[in-house]
Protein backbone atom coordinates (compact mmCIF):
# COMPACT_ATOMS: atom_id res chain seq x y z
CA UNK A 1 -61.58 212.21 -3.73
CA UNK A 2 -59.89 213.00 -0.22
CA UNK A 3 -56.69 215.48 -0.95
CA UNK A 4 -55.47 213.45 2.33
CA UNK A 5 -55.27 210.22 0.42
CA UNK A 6 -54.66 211.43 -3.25
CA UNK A 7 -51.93 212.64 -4.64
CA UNK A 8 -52.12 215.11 -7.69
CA UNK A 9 -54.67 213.45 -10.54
CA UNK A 10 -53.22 214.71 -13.81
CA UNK A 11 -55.16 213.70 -17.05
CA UNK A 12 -52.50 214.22 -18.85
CA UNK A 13 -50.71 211.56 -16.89
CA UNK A 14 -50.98 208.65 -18.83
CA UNK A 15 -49.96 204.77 -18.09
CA UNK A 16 -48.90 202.60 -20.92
CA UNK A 17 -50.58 199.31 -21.34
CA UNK A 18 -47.22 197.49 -21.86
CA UNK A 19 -46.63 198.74 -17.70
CA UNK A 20 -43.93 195.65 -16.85
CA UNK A 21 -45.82 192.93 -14.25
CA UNK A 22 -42.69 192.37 -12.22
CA UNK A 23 -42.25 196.19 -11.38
CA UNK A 24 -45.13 196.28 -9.02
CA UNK A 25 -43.79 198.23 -6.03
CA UNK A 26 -45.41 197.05 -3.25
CA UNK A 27 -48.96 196.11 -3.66
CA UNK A 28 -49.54 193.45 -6.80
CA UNK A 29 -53.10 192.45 -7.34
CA UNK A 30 -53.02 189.87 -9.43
CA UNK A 31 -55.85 187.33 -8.68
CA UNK A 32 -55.02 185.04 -11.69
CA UNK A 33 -51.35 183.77 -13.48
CA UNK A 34 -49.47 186.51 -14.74
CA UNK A 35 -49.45 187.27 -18.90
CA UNK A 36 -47.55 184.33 -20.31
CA UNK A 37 -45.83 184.28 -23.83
CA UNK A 38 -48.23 181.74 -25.69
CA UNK A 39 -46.43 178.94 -28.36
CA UNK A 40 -47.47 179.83 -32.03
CA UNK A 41 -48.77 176.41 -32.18
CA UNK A 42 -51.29 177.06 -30.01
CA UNK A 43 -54.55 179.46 -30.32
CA UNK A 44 -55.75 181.18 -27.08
CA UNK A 45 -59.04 180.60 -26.35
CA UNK A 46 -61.19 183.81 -26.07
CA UNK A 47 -61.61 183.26 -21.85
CA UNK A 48 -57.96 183.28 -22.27
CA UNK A 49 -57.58 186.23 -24.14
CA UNK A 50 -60.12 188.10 -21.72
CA UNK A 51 -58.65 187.10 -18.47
CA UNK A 52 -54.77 188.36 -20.14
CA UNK A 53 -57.05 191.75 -20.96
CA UNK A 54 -58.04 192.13 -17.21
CA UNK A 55 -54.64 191.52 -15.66
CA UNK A 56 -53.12 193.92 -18.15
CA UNK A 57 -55.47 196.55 -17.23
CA UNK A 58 -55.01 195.36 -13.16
CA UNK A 59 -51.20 195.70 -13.70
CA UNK A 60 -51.45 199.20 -15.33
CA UNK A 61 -53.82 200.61 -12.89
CA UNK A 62 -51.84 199.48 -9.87
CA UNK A 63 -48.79 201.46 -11.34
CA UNK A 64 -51.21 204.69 -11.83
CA UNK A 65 -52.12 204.03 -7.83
CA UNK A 66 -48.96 204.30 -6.86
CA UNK A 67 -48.17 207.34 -7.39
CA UNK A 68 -51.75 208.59 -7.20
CA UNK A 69 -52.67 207.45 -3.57
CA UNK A 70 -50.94 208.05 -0.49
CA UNK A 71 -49.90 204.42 1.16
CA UNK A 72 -49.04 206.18 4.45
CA UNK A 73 -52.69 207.00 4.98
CA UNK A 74 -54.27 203.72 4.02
CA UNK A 75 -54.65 202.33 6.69
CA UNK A 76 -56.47 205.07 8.59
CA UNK A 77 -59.20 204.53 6.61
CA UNK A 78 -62.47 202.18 6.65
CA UNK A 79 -62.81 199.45 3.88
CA UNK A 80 -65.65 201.57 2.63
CA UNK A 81 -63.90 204.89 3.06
CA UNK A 82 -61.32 203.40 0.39
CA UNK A 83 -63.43 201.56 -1.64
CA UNK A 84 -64.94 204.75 -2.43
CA UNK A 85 -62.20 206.60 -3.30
CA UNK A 86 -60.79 203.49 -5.18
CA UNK A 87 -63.88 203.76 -7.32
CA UNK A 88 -63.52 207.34 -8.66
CA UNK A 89 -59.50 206.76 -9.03
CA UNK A 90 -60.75 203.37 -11.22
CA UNK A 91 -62.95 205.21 -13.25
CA UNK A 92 -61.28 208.00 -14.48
CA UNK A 93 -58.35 205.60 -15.17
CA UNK A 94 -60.41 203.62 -16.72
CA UNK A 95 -62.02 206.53 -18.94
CA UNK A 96 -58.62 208.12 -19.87
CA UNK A 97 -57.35 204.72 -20.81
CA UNK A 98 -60.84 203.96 -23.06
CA UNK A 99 -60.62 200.22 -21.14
CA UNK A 100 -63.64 198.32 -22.25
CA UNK A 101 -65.35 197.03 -18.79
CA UNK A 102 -68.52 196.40 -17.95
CA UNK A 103 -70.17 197.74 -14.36
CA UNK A 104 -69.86 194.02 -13.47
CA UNK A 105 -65.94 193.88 -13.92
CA UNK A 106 -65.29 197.37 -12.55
CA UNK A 107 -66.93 196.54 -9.29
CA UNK A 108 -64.91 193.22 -9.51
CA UNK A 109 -61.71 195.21 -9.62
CA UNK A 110 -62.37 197.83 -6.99
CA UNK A 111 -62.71 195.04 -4.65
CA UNK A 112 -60.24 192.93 -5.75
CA UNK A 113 -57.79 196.75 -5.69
CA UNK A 114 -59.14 197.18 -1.91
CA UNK A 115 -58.41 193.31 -0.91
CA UNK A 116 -54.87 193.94 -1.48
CA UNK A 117 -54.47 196.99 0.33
CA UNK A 118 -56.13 195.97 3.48
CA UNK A 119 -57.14 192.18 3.19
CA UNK A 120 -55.11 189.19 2.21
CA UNK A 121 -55.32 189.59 -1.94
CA UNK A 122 -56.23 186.40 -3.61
CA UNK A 123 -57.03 184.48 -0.09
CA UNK A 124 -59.78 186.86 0.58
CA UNK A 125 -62.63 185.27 -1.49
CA UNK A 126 -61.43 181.99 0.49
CA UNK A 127 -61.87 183.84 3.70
CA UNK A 128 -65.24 185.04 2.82
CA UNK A 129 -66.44 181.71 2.23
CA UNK A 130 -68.32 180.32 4.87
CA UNK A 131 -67.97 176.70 2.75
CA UNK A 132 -64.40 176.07 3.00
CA UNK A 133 -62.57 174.61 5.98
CA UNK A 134 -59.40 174.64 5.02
CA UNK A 135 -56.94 177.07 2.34
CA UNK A 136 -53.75 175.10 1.41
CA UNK A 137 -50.92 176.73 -0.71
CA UNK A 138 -48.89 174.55 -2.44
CA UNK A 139 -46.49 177.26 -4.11
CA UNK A 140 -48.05 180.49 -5.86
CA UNK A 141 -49.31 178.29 -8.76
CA UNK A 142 -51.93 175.81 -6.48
CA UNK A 143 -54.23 176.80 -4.26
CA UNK A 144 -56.12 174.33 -2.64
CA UNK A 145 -59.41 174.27 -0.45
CA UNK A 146 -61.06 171.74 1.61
CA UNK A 147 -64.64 171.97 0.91
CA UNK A 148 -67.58 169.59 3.08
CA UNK A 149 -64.43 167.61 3.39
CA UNK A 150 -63.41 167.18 -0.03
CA UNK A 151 -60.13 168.96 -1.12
CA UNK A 152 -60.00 170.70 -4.39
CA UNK A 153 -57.87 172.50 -6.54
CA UNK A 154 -59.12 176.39 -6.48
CA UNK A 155 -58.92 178.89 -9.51
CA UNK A 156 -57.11 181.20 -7.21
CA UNK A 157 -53.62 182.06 -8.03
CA UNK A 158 -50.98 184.68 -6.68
CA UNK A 159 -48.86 186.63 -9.68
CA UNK A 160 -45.47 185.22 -8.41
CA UNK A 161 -43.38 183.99 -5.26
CA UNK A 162 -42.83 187.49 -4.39
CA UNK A 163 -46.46 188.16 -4.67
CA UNK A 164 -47.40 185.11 -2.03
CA UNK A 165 -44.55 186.26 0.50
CA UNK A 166 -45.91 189.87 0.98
CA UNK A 167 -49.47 188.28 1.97
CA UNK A 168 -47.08 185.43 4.31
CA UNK A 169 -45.03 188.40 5.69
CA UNK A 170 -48.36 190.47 6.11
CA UNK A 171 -50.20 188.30 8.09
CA UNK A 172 -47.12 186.52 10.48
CA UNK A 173 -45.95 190.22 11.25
CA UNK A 174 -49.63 191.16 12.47
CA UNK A 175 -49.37 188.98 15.40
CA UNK A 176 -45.42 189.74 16.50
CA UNK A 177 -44.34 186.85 14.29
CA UNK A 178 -41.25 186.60 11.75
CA UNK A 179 -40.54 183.94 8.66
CA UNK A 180 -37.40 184.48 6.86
CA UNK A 181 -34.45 182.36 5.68
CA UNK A 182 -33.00 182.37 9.36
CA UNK A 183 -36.45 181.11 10.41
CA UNK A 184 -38.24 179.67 7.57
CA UNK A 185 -40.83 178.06 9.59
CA UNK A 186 -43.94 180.04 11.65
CA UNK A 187 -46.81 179.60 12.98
CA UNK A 188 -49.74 182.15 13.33
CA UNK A 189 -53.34 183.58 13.28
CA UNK A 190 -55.44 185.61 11.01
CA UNK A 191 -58.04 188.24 13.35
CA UNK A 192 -61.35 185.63 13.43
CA UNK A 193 -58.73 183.59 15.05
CA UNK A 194 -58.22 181.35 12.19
CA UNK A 195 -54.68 179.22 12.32
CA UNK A 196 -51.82 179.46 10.09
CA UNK A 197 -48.41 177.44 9.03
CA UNK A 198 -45.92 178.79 7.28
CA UNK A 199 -42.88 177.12 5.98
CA UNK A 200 -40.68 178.91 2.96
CA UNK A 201 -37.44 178.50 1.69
CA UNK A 202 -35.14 176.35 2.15
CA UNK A 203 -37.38 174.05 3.69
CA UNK A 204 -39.91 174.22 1.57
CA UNK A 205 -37.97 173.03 -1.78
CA UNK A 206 -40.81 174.23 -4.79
CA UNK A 207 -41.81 177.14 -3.11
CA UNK A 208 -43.85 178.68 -0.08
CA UNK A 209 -45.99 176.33 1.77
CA UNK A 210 -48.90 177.69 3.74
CA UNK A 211 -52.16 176.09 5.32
CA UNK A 212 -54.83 177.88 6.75
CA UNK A 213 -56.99 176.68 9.34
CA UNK A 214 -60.52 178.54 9.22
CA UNK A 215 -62.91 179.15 12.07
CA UNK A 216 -66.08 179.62 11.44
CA UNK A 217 -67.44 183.51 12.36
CA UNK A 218 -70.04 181.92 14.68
CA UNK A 219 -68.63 179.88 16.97
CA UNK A 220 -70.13 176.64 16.72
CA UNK A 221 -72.22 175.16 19.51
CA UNK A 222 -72.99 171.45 20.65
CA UNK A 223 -75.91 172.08 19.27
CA UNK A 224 -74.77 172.64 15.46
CA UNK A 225 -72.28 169.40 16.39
CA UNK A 226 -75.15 167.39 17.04
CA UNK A 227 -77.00 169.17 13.54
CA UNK A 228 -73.90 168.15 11.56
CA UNK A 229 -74.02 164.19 13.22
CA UNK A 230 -70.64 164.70 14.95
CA UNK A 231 -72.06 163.51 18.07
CA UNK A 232 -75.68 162.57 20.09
CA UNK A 233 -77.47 164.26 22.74
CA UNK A 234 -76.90 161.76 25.11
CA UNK A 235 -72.85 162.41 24.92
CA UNK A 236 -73.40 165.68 24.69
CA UNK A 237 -75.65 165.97 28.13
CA UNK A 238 -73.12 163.67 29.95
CA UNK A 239 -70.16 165.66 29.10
CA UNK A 240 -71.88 169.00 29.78
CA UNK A 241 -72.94 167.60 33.43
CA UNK A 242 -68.90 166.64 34.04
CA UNK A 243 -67.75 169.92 32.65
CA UNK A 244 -70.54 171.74 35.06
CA UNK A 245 -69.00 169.53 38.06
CA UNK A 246 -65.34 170.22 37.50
CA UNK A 247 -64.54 167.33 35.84
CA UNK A 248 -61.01 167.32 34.22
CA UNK A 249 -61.37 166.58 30.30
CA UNK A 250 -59.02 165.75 27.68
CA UNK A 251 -59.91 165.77 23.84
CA UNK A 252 -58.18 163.36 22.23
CA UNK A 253 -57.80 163.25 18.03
CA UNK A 254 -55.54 163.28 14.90
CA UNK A 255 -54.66 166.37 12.75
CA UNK A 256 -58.23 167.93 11.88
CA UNK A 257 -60.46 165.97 13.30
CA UNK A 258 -62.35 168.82 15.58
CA UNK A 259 -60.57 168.51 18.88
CA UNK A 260 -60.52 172.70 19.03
CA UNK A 261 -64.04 173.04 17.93
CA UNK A 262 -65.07 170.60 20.29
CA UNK A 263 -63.08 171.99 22.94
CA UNK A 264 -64.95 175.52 21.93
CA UNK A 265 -68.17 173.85 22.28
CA UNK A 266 -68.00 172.01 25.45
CA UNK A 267 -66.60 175.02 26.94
CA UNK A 268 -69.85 177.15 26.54
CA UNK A 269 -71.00 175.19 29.67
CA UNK A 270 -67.94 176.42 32.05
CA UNK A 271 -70.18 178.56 34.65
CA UNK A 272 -70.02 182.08 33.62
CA UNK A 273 -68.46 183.12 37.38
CA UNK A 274 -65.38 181.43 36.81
CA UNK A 275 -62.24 183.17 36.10
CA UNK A 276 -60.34 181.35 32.91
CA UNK A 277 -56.94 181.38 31.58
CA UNK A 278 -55.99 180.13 28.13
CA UNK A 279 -52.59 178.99 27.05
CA UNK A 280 -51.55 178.00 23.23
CA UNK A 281 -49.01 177.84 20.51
CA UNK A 282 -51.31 180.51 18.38
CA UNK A 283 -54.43 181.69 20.03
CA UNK A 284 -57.68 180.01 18.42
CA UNK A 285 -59.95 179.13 21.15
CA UNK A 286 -63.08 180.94 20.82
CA UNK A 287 -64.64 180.95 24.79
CA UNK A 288 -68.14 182.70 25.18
CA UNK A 289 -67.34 183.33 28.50
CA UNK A 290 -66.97 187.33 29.75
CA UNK A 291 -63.64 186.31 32.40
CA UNK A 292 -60.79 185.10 30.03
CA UNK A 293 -57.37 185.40 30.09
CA UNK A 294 -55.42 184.65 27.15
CA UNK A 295 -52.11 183.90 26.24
CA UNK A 296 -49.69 182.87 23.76
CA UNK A 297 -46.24 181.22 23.51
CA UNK A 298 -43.96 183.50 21.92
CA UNK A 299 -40.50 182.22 19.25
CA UNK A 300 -37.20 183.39 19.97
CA UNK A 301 -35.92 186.40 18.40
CA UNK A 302 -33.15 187.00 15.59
CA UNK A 303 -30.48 186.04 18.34
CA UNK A 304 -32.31 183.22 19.44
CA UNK A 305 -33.33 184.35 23.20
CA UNK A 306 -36.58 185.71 24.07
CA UNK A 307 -38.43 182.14 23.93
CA UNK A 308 -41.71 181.68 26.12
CA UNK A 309 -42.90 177.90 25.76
CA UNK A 310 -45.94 176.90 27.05
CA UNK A 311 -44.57 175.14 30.61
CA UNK A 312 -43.63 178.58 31.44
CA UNK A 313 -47.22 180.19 30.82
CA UNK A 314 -48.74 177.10 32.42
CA UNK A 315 -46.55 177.83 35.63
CA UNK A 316 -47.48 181.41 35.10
CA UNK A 317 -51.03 181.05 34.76
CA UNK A 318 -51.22 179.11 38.06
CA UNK A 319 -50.11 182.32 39.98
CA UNK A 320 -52.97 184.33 38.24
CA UNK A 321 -55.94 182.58 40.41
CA UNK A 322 -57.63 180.57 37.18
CA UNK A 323 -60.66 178.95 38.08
CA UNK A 324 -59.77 176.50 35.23
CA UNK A 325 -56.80 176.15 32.82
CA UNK A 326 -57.56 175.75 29.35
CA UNK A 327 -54.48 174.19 27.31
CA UNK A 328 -55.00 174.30 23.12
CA UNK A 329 -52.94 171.85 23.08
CA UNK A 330 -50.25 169.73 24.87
CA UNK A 331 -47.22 168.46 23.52
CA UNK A 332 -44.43 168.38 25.68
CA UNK A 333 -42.99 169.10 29.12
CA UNK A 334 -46.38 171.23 29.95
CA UNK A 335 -47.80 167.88 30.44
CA UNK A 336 -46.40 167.61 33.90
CA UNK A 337 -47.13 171.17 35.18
CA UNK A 338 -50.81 170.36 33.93
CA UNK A 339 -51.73 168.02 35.75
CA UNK A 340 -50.20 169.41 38.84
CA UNK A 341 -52.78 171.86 37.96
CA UNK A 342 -55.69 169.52 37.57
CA UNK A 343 -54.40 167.55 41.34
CA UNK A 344 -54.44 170.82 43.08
CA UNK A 345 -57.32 173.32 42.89
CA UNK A 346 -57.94 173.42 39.04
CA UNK A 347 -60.26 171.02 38.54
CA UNK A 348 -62.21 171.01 35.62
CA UNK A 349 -59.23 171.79 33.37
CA UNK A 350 -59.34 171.29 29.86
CA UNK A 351 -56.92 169.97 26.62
CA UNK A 352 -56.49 168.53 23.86
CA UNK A 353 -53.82 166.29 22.67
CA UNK A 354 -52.70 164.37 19.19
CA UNK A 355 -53.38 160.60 19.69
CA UNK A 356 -55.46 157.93 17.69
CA UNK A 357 -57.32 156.21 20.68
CA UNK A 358 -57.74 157.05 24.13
CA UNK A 359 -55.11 154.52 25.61
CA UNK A 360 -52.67 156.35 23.10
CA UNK A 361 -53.24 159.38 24.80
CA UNK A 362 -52.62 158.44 28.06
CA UNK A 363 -49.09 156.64 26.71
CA UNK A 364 -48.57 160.11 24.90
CA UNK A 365 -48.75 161.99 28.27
CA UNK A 366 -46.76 159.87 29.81
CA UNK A 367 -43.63 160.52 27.05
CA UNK A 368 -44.46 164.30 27.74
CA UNK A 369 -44.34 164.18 31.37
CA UNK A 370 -40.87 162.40 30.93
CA UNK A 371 -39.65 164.69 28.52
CA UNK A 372 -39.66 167.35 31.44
CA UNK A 373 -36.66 165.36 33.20
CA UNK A 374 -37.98 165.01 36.74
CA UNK A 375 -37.09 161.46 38.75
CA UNK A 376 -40.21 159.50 38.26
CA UNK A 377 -40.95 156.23 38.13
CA UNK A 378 -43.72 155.49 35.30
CA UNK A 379 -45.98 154.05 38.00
CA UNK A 380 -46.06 157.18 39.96
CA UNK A 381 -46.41 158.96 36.57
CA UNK A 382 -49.78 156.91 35.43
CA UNK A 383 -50.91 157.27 39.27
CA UNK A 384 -50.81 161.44 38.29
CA UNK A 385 -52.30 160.68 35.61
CA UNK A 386 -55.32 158.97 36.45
CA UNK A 387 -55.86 161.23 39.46
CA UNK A 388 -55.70 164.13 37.09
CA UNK A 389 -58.05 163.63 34.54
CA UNK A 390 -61.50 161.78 34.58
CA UNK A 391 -62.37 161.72 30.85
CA UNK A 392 -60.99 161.20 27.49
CA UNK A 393 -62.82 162.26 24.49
CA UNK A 394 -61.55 160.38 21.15
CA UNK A 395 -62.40 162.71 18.14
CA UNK A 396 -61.69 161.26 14.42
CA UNK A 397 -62.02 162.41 10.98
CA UNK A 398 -63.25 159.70 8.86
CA UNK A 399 -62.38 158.82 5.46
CA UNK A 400 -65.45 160.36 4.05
CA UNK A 401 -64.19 163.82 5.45
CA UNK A 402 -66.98 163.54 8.15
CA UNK A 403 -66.37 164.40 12.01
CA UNK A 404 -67.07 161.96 14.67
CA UNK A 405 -66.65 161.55 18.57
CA UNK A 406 -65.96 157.81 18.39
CA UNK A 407 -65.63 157.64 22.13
CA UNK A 408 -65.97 158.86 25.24
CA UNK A 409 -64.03 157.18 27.93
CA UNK A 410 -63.71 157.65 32.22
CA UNK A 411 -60.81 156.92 33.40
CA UNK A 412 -61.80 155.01 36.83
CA UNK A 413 -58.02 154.58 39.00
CA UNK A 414 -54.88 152.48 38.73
CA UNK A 415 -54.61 149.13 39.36
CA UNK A 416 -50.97 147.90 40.14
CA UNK A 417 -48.93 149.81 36.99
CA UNK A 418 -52.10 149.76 34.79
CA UNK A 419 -54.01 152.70 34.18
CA UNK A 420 -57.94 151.89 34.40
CA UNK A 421 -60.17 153.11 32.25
CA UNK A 422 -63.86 152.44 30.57
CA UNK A 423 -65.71 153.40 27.59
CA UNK A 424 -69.03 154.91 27.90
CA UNK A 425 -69.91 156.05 24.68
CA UNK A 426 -68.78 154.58 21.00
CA UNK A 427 -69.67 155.65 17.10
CA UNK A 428 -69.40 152.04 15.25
CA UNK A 429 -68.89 152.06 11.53
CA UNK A 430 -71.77 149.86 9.97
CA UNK A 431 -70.54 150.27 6.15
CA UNK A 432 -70.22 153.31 3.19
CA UNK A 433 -72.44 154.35 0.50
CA UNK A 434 -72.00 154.25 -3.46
CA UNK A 435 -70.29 158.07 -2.74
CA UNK A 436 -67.99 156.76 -0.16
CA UNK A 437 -69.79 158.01 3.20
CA UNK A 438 -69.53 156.38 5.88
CA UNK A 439 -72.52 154.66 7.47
CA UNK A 440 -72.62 154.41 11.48
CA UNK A 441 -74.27 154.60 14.84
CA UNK A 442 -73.23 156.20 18.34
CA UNK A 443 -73.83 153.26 21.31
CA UNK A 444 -73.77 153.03 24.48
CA UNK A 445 -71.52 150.16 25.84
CA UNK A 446 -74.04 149.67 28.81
CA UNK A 447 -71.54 151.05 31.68
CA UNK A 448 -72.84 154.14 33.71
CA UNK A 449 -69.98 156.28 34.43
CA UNK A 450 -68.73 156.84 37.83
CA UNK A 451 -68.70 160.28 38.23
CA UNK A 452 -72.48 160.22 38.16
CA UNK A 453 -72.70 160.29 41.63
CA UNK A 454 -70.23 163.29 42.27
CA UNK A 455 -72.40 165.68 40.01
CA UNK A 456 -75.88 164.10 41.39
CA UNK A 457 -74.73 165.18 44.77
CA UNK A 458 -74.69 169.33 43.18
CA UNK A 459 -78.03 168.76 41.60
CA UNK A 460 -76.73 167.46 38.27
CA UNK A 461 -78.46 164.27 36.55
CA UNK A 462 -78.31 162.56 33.48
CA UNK A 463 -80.99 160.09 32.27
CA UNK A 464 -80.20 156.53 32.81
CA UNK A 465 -81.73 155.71 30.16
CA UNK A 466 -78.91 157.08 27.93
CA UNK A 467 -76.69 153.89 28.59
CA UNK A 468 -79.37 151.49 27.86
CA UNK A 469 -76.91 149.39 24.82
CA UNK A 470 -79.93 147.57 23.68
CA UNK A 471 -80.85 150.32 20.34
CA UNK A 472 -78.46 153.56 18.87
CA UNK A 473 -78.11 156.75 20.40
C-alpha cells in the first residue's frame, strides 16, 4: 500500500458494524436503498437480508476509508493504481472484521468503492453499458433506462438525496457548470460527450431530476444507420454528394429522434481540408475530422452577468475563417446570423432544429429569425431562407422506439410569399406487428432533385435509378 495514499493502518483500529448510514462524509457508496426498519408483520426474504448484509459492510468500510486513505491524492492516481490499493485496504478490513464474502462480492465492492471515488457511483454500470440509450432519474428512489427503445425501471438506486446531488454537483462542476437553489436548472456533458439535464429543487417538487443522454464510444457511421434500418443507401449517397458540394443542410426532428447522430454521421463526408467550427448549448458533436473548432455557450454567473448565447459565438465564429459552421442546434435569435452565414461564404453549413415536418421547420426559423428584432418583412425573411438552405432532413422516432429519416426534402426557391419546396425521399408506415413494431418502406416520390446538376458539374453523381418510385428503396 502507497504511504502517499494511506494513512496509518492500525489493526487495532476497529469499525463497528452499527457505523450510522447518514454520517458518510463525503463519498457514500451505496448502490442499493439504504437499511430500512422492516414491520414485524412482515418476514424479510433471505435476498433481502443479504443485500442489508452488503450495505452494512459498504457503509462500515467507507467510514474505515476515510480516515485510512488520503482524498487529496486520489485523484493523481490511475483507476488501476487505486483499485489496487483499494483491494489490500478491503481485505484486511474485511479480515479484521471476519465479514463473510466470497471472491465474487469482494471484487464487486472494490469496484463499486473505486466508482465512487473517480466515476459517477451507481450511474457507472449504466455508463458501461453499451445497451442503454438513455439514464433517467426520477428522484434517488427510480432510476430509469431506455433500452432498444423500451424504457425500464433499473435496480439501480442512490442511498439518499444527498447521495444523488454529490454525483449532480460532480459532474455539472467538471465542465464550468453550477446547479443550486439560485439556479436549479443546468445543462451539461459527461467526458464521451454524453448530454445531461439537471433540474433540482424547487423546481423539481419530489426530488432531483436528471436525464442522461448517451453517445455511443464509437461514433456511429451511415453505415451502422443503414445496419440499424434508420435510413437506405440511396438517401444516404444523395445526401453525402450535397454535403461533398457545399450544400447547406438542416436536420429536422422531435426530442430523441437522432437529429445529432445523424448530424455526426453525415458529417464524416465534410472534406478533410476544411477548417470547421462548432457551436452548441453543451458540446456533443462527435466530428472525425482533424480541423475543428469547438465551442460552447456559457450561463451567467452567481450575479447574473457573464452570459455567452449562441448568436454571439455564431458572430464570433464567422471572424475565425470556418470553412463550414456547424450549429447543434438552433433555437432562437442565432437563426438569423446563420443563415447570413450560409448566404455568404459558408456554404455547406449544417443544423439541426426541433420541428415535426419539414414545412414546420421552415415556420420555426422564421419565429427565430423574428425573435432577433430586426425590421423584416416575413417575405424577405422566407426569401433568406430559401436562399440559405437547400435541404431539410425530417428525422422521427416512432412509436415502436425505432429511428427513421421519414424524409428528405430540397427546398427549390420562393414563389410570391411561399416558400417552395419538394420531397425526394419518404419512409411510409405499411402497418405493426403482434409486438408493436412498426412495419414500413423508404420511397422515392419520383422527383430528381435539383441540385444534381451543381455537384455533377465537380464530378459528383448519383444513380438515377435511385428515384425510380415504381418498387422500395
Amino acid at each position: 500500500m502507497s504511504a502517499t495514499m494511506l494513512g496509518r493502518f492500525s489493526r487495532s483500529k476497529r469499525v463497528p458494524e452499527s457505523s450510522p448510514v447518514g454520517q458518510d462524509g463525503g463519498y457514500p457508496m451505496e448502490n442499493s436503498p439504504s437499511v430500512s426498519v422492516k414491520p414485524a408483520t412482515r418476514q424479510a426474504s433471505e435476498s433481502e437480508k443479504a443485500r442489508d448484509r452488503y450495505i452494512a459492510i459498504k457503509v462500515s468500510l467507507h467510514q474505515f476509508l476515510l480516515n485510512a486513505i488520503n482524498l487529496a491524492l486520489i485523484e493523481q492516481l490511475s483507476r488501476e493504481d487505486l483499485t489496487t490499493q483499494i483491494r489490500d485496504i478491503v481485505k484486511n478490513f474485511i479480515r479484521e472484521q471476519s465479514y463473510p464474502l466470497n471472491a465474487r462480492e469482494l471484487d464487486k465492492l472494490v469496484v463499486e468503492v473505486a466508482d465512487e471515488m473517480l466515476g459517477l457511483g451507481p450511474l457507472e454500470p449504466l455508463l458501461q453499458d453499451d445497451g442503454v440509450s438513455d439514464i433517467l432519474i426520477n428522484t434517488h428512489e427510480m432510476v430509469y433506462v431506455e433500452k432498444a427503445g423500451r424504457l425500464q425501471l433499473s435496480d439501480v438506486r442512490f442511498k439518499d438525496e444527498e447521495h444523488l446531488l454529490r454525483v449532480i454537483n460532480k459532474i455539472v462542476t467538471a465542465v464550468g457548470r453550477r446547479v443550486d437553489e439560485s439556479y436549479p436548472m443546468a445543462d451539461a456533458r459527461l467526458a464521451d460527450g454524453s448530454r445531461v439535464n439537471v433540474a433540482i429543487r424547487p423546481i423539481a417538487v419530489d426530488g432531483p431530476l436528471v436525464s442522461i443522454r448517451k453517445f455511443s464510444k464509437k461514433p456511429i457511421s451511415a453505415e451502422r444507420l443503414i445496419d440499424f434500418n434508420s435510413v437506405r443507401r440511396p438517401m444516404i449517397d444523395l445526401l453525402a454528394a450535397a454535403v461533398k458540394g457545399r450544400k447547406s443542410i438542416i436536420i429536422s426532428g422531435g426530442t430523441g429522434s437522432g437529429k445529432t447522430t445523424l448530424l455526426n454521421a453525415l458529417s464524416n463526408y465534410i472534406p478533410e481540408y476544411e477548417r470547421l467550427l462548432t457551436i452548441e448549448d453543451a458540446a456533443e458533436l462527435q466530428l472525425q475530422q482533424p480541423h475543428v473548432g469547438r465551442m460552447e455557450t456559457r450561463p451567467p454567473n452567481t450575479e447574473g452577468k457573464g452570459e455567452i448565447r449562441q448568436r454571439e459565438l455564431v458572430k464570433n465564429a464567422l471572424r475565425m475563417r470556418p470553412d463550414r459552421v456547424i450549429l447543434g442546434e438552433v433555437r432562437g435569435e442565432e437563426a438569423f446570423d446563420m443563415l447570413q452565414a450560409m448566404n455568404t461564404g459558408h456554404e455547406g453549413s449544417m443544423a439541426t432544429i426541433h420541428a415535426n415536418s419539414p414545412r414546420e421547420a421552415i415556420s420555426r426559423l422564421e419565429q427565430m429569425i423574428g425573435m432577433a428584432g430586426l425590421p423584416m418583412s416575413q417575405t424577405s425573411i422566407r426569401g433568406q431562407i430559401s436562399a440559405a438552405i437547400q435541404i431539410i432532413v425530417q428525422a422521427q422516432r416512432l412509436s415502436d422506439g425505432s429511428r427513421r429519416v421519414t424524409s428528405i426534402s430540397e427546398i427549390t426557391g420562393i414563389e410570391g410569399d411561399v416558400v417552395q419546396m419538394q420531397e425526394i425521399f419518404r419512409f411510409v408506415k405499411e402497418g405493426v406487428t403482434d409486438d408493436g413494431s412498426i412495419i414500413g418502406n423508404f420511397y422515392a416520390t419520383g422527383i430528381r432533385p435539383r441540385f444534381l446538376d451543381d455537384v455533377a458539374a465537380i464530378g459528383l453523381t448519383v444513380r438515377q435509378d435511385y428515384f425510380d418510385p415504381s418498387h422500395p428503396l
